[in-house]
N, C-alpha and C. Protein backbone atom coordinates (compact mmCIF):
# COMPACT_ATOMS: atom_id res chain seq x y z
N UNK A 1 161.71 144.30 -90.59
CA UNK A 1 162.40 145.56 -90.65
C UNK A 1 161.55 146.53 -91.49
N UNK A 2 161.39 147.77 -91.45
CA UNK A 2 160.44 148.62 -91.46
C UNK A 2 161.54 149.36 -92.43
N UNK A 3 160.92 150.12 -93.29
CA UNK A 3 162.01 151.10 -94.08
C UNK A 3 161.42 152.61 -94.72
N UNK A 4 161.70 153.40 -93.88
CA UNK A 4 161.32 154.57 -94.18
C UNK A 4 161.36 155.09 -95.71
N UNK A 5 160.66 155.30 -96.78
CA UNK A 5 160.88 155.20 -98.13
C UNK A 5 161.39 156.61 -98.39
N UNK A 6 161.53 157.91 -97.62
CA UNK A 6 162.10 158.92 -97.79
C UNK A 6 163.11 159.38 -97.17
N UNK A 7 163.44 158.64 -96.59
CA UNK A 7 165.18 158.85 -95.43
C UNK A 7 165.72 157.57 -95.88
N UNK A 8 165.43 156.55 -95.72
CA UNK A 8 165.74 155.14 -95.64
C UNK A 8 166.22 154.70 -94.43
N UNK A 9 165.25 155.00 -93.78
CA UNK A 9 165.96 155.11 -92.10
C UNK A 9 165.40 153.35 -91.98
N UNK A 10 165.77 152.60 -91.29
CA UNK A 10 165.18 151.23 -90.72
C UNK A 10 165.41 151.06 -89.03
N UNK A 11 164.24 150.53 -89.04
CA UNK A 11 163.60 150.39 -87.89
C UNK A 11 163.31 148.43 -87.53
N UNK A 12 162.64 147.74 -86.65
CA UNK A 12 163.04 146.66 -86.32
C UNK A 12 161.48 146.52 -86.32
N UNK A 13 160.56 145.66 -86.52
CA UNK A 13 159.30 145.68 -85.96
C UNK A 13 159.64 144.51 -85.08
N UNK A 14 158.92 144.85 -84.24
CA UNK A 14 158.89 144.13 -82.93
C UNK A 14 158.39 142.62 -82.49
N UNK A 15 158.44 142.32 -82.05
CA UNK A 15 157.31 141.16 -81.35
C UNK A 15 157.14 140.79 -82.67
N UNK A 16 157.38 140.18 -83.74
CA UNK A 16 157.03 139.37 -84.52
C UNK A 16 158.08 138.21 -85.00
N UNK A 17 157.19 136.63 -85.72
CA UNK A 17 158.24 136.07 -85.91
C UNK A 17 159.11 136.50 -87.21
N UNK A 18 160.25 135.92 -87.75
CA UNK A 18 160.49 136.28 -88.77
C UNK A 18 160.11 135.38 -89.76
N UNK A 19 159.07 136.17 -90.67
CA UNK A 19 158.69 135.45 -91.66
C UNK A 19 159.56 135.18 -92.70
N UNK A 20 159.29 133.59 -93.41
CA UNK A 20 160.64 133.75 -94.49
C UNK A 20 159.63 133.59 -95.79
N UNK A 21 158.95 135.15 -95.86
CA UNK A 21 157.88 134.87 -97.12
C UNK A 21 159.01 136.44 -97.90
N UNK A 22 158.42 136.47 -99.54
CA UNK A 22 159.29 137.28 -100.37
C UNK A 22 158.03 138.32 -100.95
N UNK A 23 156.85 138.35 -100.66
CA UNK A 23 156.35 138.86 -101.46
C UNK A 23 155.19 140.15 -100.36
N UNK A 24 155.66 140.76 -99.57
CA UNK A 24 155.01 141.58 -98.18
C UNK A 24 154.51 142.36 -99.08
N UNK A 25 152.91 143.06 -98.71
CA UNK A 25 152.53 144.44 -99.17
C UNK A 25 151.67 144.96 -97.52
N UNK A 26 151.84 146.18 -97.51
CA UNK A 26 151.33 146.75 -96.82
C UNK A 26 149.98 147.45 -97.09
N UNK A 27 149.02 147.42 -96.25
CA UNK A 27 147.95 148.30 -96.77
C UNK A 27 147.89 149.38 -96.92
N UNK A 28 147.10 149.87 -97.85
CA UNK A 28 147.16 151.55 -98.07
C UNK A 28 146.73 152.31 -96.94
N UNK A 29 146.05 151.80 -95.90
CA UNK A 29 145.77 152.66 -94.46
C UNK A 29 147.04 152.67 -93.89
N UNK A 30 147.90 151.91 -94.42
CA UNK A 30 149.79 151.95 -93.44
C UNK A 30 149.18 151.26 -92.11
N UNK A 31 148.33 150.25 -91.66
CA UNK A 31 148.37 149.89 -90.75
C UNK A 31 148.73 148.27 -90.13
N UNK A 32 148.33 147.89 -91.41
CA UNK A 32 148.99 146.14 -91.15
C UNK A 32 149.58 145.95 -92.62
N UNK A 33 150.51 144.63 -92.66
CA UNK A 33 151.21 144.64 -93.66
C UNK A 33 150.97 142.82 -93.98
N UNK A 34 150.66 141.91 -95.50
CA UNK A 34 150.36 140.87 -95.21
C UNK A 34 151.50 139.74 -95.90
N UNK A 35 152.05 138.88 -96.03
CA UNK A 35 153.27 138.22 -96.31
C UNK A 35 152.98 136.86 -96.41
N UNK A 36 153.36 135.92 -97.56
CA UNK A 36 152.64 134.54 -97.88
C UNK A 36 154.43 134.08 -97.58
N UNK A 37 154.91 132.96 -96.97
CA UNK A 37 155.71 132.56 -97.03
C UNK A 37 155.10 130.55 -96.37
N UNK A 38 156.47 130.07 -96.81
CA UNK A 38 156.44 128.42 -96.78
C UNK A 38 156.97 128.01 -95.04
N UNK A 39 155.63 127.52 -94.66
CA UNK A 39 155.68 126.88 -93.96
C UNK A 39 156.09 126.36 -93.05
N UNK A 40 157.28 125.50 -93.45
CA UNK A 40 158.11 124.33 -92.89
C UNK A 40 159.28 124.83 -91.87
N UNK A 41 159.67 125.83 -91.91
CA UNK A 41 160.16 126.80 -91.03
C UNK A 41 159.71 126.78 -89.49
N UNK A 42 158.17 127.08 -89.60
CA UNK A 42 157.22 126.75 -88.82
C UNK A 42 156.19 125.29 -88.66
N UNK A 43 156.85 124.52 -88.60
CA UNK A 43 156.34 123.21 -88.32
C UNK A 43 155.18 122.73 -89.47
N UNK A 44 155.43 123.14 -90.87
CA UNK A 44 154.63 122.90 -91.44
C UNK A 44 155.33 121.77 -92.42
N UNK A 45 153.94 120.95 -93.46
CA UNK A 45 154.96 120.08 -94.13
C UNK A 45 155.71 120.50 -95.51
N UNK A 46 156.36 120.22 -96.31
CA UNK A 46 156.92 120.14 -97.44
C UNK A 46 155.99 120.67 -98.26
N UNK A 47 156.05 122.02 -98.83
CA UNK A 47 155.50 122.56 -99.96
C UNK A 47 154.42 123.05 -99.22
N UNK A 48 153.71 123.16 -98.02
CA UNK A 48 152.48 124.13 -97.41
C UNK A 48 152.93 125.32 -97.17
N UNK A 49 152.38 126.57 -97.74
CA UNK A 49 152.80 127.71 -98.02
C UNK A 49 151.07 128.04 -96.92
N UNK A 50 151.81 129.73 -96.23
CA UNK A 50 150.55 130.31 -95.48
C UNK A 50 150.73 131.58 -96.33
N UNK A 51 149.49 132.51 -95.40
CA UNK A 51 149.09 133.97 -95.70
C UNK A 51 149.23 134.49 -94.70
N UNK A 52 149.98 135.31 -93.88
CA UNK A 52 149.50 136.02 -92.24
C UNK A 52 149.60 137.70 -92.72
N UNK A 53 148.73 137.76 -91.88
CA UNK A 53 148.54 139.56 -91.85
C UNK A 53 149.15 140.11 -90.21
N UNK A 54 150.02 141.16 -90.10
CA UNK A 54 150.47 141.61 -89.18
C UNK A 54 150.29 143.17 -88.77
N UNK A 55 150.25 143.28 -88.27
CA UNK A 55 150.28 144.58 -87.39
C UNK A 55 151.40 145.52 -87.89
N UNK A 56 151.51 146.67 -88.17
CA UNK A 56 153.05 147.44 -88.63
C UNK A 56 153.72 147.60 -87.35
N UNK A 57 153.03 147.71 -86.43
CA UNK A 57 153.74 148.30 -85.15
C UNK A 57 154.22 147.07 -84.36
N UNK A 58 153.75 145.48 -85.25
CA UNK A 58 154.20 144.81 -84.31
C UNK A 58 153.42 143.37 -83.03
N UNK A 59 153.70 142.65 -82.72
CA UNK A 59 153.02 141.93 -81.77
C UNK A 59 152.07 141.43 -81.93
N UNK A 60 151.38 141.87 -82.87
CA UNK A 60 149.90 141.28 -83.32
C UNK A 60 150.06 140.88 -85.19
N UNK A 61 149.71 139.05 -85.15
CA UNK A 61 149.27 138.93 -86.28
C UNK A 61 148.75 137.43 -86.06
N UNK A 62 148.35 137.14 -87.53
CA UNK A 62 147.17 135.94 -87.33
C UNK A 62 147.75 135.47 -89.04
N UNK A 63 147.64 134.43 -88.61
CA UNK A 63 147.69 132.91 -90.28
C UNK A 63 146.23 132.85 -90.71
N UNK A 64 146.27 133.90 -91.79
CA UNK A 64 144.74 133.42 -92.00
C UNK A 64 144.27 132.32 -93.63
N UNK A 65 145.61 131.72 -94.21
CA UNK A 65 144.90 130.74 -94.73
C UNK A 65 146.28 129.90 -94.46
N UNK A 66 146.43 128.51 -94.76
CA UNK A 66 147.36 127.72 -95.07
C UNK A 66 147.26 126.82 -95.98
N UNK A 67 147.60 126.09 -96.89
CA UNK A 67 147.10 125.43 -98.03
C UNK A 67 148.50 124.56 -98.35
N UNK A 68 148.44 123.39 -99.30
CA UNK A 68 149.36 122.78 -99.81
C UNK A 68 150.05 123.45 -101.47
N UNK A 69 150.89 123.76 -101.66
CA UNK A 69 150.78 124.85 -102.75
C UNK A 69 151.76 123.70 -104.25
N UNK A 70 151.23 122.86 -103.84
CA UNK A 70 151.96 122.24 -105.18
C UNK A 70 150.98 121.59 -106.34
N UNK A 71 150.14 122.06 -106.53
CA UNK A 71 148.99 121.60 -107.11
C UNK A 71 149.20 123.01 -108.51
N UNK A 72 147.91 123.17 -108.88
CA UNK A 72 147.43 124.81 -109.53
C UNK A 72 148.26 124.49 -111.25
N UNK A 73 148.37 125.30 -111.57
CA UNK A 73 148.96 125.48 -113.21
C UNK A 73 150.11 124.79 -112.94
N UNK A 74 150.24 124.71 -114.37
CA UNK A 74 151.51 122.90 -114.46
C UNK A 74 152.29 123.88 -115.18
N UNK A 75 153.00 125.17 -115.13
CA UNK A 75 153.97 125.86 -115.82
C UNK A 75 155.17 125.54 -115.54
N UNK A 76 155.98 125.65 -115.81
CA UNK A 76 157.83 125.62 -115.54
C UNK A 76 158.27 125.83 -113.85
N UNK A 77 157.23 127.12 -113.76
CA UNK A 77 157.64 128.11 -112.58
C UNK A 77 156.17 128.23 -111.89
N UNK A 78 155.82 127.29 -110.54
CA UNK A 78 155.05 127.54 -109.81
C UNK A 78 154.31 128.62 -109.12
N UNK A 79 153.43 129.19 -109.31
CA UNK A 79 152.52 130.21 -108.64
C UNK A 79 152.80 130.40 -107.04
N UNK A 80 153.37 131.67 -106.20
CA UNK A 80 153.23 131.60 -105.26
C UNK A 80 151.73 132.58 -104.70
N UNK A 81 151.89 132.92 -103.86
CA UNK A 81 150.53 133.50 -103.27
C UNK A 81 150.47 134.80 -103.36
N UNK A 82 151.68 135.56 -103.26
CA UNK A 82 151.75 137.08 -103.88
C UNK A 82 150.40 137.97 -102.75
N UNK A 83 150.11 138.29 -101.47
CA UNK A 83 149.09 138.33 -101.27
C UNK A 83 149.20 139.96 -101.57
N UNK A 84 148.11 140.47 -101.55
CA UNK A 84 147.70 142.34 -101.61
C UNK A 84 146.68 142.37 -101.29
N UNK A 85 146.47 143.91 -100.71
CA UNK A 85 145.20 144.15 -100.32
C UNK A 85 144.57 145.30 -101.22
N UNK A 86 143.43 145.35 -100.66
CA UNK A 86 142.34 146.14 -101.87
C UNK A 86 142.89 147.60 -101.35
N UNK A 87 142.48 148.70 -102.32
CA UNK A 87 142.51 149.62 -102.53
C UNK A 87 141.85 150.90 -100.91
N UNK A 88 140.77 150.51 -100.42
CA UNK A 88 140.65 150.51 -99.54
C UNK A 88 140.57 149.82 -97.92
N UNK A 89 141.63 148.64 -98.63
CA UNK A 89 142.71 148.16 -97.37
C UNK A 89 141.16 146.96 -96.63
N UNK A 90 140.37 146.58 -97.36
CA UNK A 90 138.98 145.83 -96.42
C UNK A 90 139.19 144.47 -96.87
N UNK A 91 139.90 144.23 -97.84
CA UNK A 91 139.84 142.70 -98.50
C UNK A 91 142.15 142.68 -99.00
N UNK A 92 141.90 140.98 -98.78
CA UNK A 92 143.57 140.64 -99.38
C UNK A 92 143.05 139.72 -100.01
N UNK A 93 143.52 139.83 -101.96
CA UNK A 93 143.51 139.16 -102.68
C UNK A 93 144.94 137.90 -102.40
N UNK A 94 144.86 136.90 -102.77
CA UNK A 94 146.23 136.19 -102.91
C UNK A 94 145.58 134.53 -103.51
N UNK A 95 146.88 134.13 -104.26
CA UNK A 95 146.92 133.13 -105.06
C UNK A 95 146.98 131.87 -104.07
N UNK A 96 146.27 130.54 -105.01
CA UNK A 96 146.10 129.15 -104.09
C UNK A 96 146.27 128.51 -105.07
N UNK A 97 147.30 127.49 -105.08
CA UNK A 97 147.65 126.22 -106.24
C UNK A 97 146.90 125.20 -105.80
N UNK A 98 146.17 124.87 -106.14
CA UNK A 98 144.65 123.94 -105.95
C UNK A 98 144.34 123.32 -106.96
N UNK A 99 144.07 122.16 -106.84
CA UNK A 99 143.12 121.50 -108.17
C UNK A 99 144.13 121.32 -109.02
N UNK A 100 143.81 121.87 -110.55
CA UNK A 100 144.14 121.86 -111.57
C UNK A 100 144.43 123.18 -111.65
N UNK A 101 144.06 124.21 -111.04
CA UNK A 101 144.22 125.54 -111.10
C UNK A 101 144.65 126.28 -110.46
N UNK A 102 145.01 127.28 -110.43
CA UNK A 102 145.81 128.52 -109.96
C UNK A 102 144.40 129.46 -109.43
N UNK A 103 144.13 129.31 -108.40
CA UNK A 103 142.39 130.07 -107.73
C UNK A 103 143.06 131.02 -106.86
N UNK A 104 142.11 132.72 -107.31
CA UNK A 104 142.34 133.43 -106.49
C UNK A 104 141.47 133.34 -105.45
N UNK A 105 141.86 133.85 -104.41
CA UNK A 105 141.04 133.36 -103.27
C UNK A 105 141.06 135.29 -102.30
N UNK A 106 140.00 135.67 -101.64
CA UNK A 106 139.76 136.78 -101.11
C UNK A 106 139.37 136.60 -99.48
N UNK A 107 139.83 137.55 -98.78
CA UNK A 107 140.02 137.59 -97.65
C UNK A 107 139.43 138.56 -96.94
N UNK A 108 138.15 138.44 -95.66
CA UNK A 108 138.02 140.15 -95.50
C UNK A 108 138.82 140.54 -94.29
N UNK A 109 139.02 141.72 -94.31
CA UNK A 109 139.50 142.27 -93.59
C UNK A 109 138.54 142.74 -91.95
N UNK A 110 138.72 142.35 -90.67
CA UNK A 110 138.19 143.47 -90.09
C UNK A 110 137.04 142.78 -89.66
């Protein structure tokens, strides 16, 4: 669902699945938007969290990492992937619970 930030009008985006990730940013070109959500929804196993980048308008998007996310910093409250993109919209930073550590990991765009 799409949300106009100066009317608050909502709109439906199309052709996509529904992701059950919490943490969406859109790029600053307003043209694709990228969303880390868990897995298992989508045939994945217990605790594998992805990254997909989508299209705003819809129909087009791609899983571009998938990982096991129970690993990374041993805090209370587990690291999710939080993904964002750079400033001029060419790279998505986002978090990977790996190892012993919490690794940011970079993505290019394009």
């Amino acid at each position: 669902m799409a949300v106009d930030a100066r009317t608050g009008a909502e709109s439906p985006i199309l052709r996509l699945p529904k992701f059950p990730g919490q943490h969406l940013s859109v790029s600053p070109d307003g043209n694709l938007f990228v969303t880390d959500m868990q897995l298992q929804p989508f045939g994945g196993e217990k605790g594998e969290w992805g990254v997909a980048v989508c299209d705003v308008r819809g129909g087009n998007w791609t899983m571009i990492d998938r990982f096991q996310g129970a690993e990374g910093a041993t805090t209370w409250r587990r690291n999710h992937p939080h993904p964002a993109f750079s400033t001029d919209s060419k790279r998505i930073y986002y978090n990977v619970n790996k190892g012993k550590y919490t690794q940011l990991y970079v993505a290019e765009c394009g």
